[in-house]
N, C-alpha and C. Protein backbone atom coordinates (compact mmCIF):
# COMPACT_ATOMS: atom_id res chain seq x y z
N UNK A 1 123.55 53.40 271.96
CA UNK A 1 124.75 54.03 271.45
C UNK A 1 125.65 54.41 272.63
N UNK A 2 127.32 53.78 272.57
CA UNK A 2 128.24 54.51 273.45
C UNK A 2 128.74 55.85 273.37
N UNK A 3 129.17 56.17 274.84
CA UNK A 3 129.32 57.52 274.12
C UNK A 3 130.90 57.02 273.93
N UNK A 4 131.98 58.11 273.03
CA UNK A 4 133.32 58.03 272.69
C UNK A 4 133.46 59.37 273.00
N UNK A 5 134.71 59.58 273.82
CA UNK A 5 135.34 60.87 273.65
C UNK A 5 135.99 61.26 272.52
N UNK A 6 136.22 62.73 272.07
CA UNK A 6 137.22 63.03 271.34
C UNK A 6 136.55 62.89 269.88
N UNK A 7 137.79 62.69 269.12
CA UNK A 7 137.64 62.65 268.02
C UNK A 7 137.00 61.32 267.70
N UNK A 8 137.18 60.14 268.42
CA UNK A 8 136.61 58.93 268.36
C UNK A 8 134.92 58.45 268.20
N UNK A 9 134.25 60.17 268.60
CA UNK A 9 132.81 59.88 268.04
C UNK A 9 132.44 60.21 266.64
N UNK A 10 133.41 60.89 266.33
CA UNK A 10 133.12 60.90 265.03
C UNK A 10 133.62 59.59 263.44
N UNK A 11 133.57 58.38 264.67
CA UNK A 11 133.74 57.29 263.61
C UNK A 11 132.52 57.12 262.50
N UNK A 12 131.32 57.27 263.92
CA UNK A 12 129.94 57.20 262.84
C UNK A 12 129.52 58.05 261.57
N UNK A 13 130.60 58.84 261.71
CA UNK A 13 130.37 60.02 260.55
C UNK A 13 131.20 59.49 259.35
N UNK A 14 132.01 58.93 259.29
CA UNK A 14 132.54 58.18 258.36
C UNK A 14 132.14 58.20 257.30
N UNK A 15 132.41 58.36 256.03
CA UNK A 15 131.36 58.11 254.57
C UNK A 15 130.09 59.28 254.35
N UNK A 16 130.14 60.29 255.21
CA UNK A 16 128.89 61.23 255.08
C UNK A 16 129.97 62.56 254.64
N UNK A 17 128.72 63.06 254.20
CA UNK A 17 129.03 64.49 253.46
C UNK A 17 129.03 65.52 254.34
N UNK A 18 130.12 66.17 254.79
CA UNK A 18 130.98 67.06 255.65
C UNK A 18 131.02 68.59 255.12
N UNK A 19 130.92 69.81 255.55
CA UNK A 19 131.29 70.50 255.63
C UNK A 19 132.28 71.24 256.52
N UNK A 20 133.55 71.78 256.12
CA UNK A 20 134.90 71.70 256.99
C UNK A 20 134.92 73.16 256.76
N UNK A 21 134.93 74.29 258.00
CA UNK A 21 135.52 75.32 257.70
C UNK A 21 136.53 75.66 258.72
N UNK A 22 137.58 76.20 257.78
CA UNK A 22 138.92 76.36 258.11
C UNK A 22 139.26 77.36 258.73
N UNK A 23 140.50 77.47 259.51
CA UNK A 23 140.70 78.55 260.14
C UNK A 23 141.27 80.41 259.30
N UNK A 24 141.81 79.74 257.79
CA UNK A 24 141.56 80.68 257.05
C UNK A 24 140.54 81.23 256.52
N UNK A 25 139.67 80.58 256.74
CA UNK A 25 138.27 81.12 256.03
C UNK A 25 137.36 80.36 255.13
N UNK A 26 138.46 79.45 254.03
CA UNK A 26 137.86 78.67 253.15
C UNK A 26 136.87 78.11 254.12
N UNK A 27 136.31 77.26 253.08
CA UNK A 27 135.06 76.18 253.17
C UNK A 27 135.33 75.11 252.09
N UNK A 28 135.15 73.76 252.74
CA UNK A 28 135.69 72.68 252.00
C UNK A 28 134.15 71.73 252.38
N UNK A 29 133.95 70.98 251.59
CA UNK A 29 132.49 70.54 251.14
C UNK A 29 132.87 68.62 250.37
N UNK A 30 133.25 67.99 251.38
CA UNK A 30 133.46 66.15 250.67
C UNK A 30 133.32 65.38 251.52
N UNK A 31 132.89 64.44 251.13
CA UNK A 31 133.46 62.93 252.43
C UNK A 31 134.08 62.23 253.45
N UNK A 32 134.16 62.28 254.70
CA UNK A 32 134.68 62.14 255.40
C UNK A 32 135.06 60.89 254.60
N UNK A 33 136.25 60.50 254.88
CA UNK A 33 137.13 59.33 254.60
C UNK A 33 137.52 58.61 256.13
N UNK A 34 138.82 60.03 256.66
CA UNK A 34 139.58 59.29 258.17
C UNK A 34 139.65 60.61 258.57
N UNK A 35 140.03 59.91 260.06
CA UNK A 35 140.08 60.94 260.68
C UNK A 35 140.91 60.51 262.27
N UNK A 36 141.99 61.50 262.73
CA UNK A 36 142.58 60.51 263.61
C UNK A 36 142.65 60.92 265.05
N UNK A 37 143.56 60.64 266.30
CA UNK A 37 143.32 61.33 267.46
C UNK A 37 143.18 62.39 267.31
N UNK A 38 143.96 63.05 266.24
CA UNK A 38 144.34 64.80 266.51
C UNK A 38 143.35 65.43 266.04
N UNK A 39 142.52 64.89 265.35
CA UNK A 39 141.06 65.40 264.59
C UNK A 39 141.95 65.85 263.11
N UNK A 40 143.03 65.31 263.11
CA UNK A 40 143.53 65.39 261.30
C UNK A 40 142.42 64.58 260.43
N UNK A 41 141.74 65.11 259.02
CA UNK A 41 140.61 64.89 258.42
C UNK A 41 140.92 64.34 257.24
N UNK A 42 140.46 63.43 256.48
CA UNK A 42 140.95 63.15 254.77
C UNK A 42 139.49 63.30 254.67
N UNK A 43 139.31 64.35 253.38
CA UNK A 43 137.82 63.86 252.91
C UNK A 43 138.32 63.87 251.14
N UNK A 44 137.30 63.04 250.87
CA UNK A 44 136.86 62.61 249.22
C UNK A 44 136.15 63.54 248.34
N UNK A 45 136.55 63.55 247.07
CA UNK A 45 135.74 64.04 246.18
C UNK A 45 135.14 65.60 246.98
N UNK A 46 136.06 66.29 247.55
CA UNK A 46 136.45 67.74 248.15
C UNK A 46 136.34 68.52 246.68
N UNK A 47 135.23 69.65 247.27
CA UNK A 47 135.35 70.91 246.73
C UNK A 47 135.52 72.42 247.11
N UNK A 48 136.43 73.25 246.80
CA UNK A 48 136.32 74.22 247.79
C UNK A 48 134.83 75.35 247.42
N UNK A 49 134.31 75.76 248.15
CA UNK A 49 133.46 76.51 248.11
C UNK A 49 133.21 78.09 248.91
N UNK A 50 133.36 78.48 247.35
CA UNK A 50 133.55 80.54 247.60
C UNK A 50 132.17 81.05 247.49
N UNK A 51 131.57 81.69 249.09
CA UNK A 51 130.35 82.08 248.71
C UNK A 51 130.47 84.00 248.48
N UNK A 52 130.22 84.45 247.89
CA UNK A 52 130.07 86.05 247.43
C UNK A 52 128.61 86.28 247.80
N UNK A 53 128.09 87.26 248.35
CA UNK A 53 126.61 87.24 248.73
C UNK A 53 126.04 86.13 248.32
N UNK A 54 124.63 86.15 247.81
CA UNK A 54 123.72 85.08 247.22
C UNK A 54 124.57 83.99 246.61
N UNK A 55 125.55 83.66 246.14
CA UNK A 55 125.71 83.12 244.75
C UNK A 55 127.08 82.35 245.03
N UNK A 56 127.54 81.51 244.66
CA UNK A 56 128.79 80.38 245.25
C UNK A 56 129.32 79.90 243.70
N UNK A 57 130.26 79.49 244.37
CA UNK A 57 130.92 78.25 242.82
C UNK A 57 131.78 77.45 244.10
N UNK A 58 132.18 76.11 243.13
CA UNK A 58 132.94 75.29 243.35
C UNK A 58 133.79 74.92 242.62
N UNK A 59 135.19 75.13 243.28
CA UNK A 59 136.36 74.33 242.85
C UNK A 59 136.55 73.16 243.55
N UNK A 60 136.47 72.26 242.36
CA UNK A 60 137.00 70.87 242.44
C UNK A 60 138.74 70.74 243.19
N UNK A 61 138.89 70.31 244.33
CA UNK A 61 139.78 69.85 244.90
C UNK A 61 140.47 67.81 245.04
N UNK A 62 139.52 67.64 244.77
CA UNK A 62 139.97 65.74 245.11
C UNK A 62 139.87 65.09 246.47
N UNK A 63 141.24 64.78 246.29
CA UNK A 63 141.39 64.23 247.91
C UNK A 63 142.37 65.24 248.64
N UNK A 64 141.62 65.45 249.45
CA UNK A 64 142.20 66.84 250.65
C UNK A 64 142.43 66.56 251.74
N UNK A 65 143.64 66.74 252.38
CA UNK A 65 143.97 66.30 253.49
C UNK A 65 143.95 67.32 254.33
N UNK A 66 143.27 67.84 255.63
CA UNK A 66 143.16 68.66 256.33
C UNK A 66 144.06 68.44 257.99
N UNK A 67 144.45 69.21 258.26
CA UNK A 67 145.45 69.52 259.84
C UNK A 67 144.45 69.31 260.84
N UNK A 68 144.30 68.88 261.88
CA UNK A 68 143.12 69.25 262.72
C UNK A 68 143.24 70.41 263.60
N UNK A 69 144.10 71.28 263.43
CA UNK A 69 144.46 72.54 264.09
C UNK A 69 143.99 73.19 263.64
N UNK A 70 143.69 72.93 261.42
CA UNK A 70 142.79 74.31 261.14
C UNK A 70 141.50 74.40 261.11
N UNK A 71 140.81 73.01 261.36
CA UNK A 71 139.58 72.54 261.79
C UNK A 71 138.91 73.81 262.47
N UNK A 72 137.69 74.59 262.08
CA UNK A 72 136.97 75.63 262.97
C UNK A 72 136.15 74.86 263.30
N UNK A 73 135.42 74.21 262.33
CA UNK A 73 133.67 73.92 262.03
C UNK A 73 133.65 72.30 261.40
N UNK A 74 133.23 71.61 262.22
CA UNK A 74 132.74 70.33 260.93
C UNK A 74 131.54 70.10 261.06
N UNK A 75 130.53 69.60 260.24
CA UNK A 75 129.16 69.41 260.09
C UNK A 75 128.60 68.70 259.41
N UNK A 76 127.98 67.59 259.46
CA UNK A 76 127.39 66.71 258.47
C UNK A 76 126.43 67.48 257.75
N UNK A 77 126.38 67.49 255.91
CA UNK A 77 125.52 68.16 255.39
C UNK A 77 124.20 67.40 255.01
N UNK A 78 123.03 67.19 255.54
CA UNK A 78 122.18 67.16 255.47
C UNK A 78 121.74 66.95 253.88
N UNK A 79 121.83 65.39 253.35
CA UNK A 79 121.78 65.70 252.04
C UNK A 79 120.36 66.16 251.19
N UNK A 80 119.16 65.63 252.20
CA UNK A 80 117.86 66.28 251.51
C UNK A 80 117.23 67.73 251.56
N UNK A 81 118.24 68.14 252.46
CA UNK A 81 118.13 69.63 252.14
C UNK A 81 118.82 70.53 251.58
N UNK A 82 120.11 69.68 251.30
CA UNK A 82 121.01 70.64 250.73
C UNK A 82 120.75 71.49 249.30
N UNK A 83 119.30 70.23 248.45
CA UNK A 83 119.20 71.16 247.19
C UNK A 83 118.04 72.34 247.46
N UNK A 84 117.72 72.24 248.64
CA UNK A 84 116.62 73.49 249.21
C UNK A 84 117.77 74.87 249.09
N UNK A 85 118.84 74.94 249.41
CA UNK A 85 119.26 76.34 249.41
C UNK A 85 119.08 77.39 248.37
N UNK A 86 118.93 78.53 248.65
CA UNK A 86 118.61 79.60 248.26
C UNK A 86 119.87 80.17 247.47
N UNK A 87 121.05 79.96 247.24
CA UNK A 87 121.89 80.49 246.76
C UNK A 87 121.86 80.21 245.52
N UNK A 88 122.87 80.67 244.69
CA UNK A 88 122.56 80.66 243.06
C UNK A 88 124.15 80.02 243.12
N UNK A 89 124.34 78.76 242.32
CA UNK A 89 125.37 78.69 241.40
C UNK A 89 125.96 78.96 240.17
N UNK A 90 127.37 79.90 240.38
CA UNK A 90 128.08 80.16 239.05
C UNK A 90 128.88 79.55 238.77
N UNK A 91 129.31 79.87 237.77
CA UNK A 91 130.42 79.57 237.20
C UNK A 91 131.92 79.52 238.38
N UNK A 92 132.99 78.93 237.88
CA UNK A 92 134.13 79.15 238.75
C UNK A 92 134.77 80.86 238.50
N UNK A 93 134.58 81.09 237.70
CA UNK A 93 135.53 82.09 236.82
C UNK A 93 135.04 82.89 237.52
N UNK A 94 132.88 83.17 237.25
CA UNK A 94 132.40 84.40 238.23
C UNK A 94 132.66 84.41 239.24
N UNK A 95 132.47 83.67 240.09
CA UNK A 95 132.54 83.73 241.68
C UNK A 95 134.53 83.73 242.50
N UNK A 96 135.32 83.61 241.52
CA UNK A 96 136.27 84.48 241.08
C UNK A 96 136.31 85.77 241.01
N UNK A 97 135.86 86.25 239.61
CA UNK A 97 135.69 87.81 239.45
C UNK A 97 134.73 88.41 240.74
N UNK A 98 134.08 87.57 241.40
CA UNK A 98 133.10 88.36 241.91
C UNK A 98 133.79 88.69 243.61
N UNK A 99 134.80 87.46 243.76
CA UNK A 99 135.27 87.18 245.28
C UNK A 99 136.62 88.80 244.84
N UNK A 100 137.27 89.14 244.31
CA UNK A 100 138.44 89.84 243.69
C UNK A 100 137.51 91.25 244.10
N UNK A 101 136.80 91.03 243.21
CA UNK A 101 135.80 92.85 243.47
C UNK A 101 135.36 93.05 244.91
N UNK A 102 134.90 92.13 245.82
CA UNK A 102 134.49 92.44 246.90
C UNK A 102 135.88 92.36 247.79
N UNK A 103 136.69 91.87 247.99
CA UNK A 103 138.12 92.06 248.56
C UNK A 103 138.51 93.53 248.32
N UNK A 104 138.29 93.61 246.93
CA UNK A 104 139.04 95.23 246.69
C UNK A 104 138.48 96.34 247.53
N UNK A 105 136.74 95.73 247.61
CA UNK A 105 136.08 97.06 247.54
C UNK A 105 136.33 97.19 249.57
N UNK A 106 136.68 95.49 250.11
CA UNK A 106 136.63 95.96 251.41
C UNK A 106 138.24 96.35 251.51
N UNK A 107 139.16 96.52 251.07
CA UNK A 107 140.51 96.60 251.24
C UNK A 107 140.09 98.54 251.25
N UNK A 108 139.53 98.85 250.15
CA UNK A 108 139.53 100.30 249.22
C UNK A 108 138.37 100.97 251.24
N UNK A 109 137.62 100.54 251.63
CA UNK A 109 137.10 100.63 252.57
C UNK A 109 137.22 100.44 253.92
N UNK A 110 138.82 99.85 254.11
CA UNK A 110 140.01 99.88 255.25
C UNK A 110 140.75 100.97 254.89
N UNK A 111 140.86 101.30 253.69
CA UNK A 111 142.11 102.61 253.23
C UNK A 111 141.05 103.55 254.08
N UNK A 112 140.26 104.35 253.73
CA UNK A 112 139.23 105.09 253.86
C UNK A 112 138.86 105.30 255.58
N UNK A 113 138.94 104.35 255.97
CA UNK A 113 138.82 104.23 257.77
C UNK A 113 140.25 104.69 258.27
N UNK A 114 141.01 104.36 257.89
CA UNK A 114 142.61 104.80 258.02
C UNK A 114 142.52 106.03 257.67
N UNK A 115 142.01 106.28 257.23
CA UNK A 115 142.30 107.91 256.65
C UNK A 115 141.84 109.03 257.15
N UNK A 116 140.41 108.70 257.75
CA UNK A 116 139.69 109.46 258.52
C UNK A 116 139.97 109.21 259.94
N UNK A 117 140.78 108.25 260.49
CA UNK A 117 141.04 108.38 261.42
C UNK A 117 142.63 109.17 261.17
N UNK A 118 143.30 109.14 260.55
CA UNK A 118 144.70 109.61 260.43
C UNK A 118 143.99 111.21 260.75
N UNK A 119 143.21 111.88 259.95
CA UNK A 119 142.46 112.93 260.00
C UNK A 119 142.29 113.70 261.16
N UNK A 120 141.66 112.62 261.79
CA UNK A 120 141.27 112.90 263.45
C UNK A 120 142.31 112.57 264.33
N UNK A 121 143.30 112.72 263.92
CA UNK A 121 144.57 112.55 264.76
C UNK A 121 144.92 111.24 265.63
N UNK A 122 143.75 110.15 264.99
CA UNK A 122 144.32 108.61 265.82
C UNK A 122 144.69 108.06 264.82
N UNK A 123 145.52 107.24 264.75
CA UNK A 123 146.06 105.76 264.04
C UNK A 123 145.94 104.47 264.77
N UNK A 124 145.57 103.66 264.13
CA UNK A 124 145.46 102.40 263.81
C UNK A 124 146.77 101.40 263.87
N UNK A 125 147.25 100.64 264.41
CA UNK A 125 148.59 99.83 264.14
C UNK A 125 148.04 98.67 262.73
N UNK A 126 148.42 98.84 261.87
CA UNK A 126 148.31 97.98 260.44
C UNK A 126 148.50 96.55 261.20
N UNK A 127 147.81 95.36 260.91
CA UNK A 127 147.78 94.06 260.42
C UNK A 127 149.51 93.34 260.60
N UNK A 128 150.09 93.80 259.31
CA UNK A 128 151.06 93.30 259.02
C UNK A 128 152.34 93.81 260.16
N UNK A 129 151.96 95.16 260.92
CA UNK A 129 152.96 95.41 261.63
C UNK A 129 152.95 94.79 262.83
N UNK A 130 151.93 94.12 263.46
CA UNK A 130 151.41 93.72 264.77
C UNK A 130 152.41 92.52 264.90
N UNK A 131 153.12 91.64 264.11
CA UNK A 131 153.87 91.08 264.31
C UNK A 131 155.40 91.43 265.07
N UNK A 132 155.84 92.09 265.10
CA UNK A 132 156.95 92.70 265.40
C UNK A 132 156.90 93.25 266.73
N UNK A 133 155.86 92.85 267.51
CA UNK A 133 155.77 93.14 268.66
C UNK A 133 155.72 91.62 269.49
């Protein structure tokens, strides 16, 4: 086997089952299709995948075309082990309701740190204001 720099070794990966995680966070789960200098990705029969502790669902996506800038993570998934995992599949809807409740409860648990520090006479610069600098 030669070696290839770059994105060019990953020709052999071609047609295998990929896991892509993004620089937002998602997780995308299909087929490598193409893939080009820039490490821009097409994969097949793409699902996105929301894990909540133990327990995941999948939304059906199609054909997904990925940036190679938001590229974090790629990984060939191992297909004889993949039905070994320990996680539980739900429904789309739960793992929905379930992704919504845990956002809240860590949002409701940033208020709360803000507060006790406001308390103690330090502040925090918010997220959204850090731009403006």
């Amino acid at each position: 086997m030669n070696y290839m720099p770059g994105t060019a070794s990953l020709i052999e990966d071609i047609d295998k089952k990929h896991l892509v995680l993004l620089r937002d966070g998602r997780t995308l789960i299909g087929y490598l299709r193409s893939i080009d200098q820039f490490a821009n990705l097409v994969l097949h029969q793409t699902v996105e995948r929301i894990h909540v502790g133990k327990k995941y669902g999948d939304i059906p996506r199609g054909i997904f075309v990925v940036r190679g800038e938001n590229v974090v993570l790629l990984g060939e998934i191992d297909l004889e082990k993949e039905s070994e995992t320990k996680l539980i599949q739900v429904s789309i809807e739960e793992i929905l309701e379930e992704q919504r409740v845990e956002q809240q409860s860590k949002q409701e648990a940033e208020k709360r740190k803000v507060q006790a520090l406001k308390e103690r006479g330090l502040s925090i610069p918010r997220a959204d204001t850090l731009d403006e600098y």
